[in-house]
Protein backbone atom coordinates (compact mmCIF):
# COMPACT_ATOMS: atom_id res chain seq x y z
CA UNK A 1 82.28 110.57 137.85
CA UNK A 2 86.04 110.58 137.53
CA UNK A 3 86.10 106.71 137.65
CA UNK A 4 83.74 106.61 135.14
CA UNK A 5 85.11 108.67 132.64
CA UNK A 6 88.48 106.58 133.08
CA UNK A 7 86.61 103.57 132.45
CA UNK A 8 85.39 104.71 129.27
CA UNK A 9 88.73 105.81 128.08
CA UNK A 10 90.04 102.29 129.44
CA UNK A 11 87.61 100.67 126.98
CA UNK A 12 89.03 102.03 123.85
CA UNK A 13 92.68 100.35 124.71
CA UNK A 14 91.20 96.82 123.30
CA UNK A 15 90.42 98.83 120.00
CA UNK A 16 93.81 100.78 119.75
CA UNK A 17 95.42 97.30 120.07
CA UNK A 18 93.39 95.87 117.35
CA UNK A 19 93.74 99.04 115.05
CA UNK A 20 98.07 99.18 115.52
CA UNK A 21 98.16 95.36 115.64
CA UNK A 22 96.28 95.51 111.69
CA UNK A 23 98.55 98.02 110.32
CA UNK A 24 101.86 96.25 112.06
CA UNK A 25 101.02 93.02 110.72
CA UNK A 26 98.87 93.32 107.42
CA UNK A 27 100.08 93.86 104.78
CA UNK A 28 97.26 94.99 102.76
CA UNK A 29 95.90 97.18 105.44
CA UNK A 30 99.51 99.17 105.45
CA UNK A 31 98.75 99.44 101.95
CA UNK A 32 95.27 101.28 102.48
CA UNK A 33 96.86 103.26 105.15
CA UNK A 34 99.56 104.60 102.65
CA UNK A 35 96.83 105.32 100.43
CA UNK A 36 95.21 107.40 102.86
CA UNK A 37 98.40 109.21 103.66
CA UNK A 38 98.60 110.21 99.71
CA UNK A 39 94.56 111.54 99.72
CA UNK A 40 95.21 113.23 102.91
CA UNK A 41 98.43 115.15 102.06
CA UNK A 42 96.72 115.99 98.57
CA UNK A 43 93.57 117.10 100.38
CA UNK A 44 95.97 119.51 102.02
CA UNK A 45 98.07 120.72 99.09
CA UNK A 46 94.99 120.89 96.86
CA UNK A 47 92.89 122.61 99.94
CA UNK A 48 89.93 121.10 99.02
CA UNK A 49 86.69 121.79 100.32
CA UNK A 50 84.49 120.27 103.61
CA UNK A 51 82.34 118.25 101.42
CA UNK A 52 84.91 116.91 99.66
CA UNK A 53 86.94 116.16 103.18
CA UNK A 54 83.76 114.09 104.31
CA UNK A 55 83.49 111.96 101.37
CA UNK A 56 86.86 111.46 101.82
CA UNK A 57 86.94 110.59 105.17
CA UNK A 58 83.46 108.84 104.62
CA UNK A 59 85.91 106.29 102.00
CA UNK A 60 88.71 105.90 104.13
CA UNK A 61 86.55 104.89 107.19
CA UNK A 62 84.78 102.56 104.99
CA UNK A 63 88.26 100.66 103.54
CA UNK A 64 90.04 100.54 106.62
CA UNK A 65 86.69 99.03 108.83
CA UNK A 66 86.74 97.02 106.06
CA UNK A 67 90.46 95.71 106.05
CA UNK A 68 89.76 95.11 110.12
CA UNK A 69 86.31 93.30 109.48
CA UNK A 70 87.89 91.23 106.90
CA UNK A 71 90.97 90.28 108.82
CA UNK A 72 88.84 89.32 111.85
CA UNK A 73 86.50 87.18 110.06
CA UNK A 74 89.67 85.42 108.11
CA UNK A 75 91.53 85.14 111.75
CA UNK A 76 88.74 83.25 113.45
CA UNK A 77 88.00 81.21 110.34
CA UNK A 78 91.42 79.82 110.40
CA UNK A 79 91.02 79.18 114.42
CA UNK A 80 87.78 77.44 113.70
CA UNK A 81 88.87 75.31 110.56
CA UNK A 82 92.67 76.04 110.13
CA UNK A 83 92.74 72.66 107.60
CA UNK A 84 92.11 73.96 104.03
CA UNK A 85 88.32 73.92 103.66
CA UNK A 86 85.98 74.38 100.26
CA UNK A 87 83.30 76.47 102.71
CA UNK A 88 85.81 78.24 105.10
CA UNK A 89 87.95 79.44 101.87
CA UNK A 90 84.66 81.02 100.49
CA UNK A 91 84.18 83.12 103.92
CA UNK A 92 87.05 84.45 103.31
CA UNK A 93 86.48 85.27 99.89
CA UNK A 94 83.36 86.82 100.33
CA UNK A 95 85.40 88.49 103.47
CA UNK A 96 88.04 89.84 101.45
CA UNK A 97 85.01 90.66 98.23
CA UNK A 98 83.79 92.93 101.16
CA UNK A 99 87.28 95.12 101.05
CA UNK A 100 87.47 94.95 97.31
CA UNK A 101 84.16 96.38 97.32
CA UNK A 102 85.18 99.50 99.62
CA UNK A 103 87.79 99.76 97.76
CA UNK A 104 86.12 100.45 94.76
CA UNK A 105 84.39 102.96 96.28
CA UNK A 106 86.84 104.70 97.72
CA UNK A 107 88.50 104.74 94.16
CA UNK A 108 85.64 106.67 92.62
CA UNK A 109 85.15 108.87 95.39
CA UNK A 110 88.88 110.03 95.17
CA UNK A 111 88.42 110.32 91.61
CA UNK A 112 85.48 112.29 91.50
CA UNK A 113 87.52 114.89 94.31
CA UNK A 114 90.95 115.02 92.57
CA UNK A 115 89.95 114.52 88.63
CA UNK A 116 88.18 117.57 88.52
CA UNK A 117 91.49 119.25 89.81
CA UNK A 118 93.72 118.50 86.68
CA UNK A 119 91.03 119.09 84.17
């Protein structure tokens, strides 16, 4: 039982790598992780309330899987075809369309938890 559970554990070092390696090296993904520093720390100061803490988390779980799908798909399209290529630039548009997207999202679910602060 005891190896088992260490196995388990031992699987989730692949995804920790991944998920230090993205915020170490991308830039845009240290840029969503910022962000979610700033909603976080004004979740706190602001002491919002549990359903506004789950869309929140709900946004920033979306972005930052996201930011990771995005930079896997434009990682292994530039393995596959790393010459400049009409159909493997518009993966990786529709890739990075995919982030924008979440984005978005997360935008309007911030500002539908924090406008109603102010005002």
């Amino acid at each position: 039982m005891i190896k088992f559970i260490l196995n388990r554990i031992k699987s989730f070092v692949p995804a920790f790598k991944g998920l230090f390696w993205l915020f170490k090296n991308e830039a845009n993904a240290q840029v969503h992780l910022l962000a979610t520093i700033v909603v976080i720390s004004a979740g706190f100061y602001f002491k919002i309330d549990a359903n506004d803490w789950l869309f929140l988390c709900f946004a920033i779980g979306l972005v930052i899987t996201a930011e990771a799908l995005n930079t896997a798909i434009e990682k292994l399209v530039d393995l596959l075809h790393p010459q400049k290529h009409q159909q493997a630039g518009l993966v990786k548009d529709l890739a990075s369309a995919g982030v924008l997207i979440a984005s978005m999202v997360a935008v309007v679910i911030a500002a539908l938890v924090f406008v109603p602060i102010f005002f």
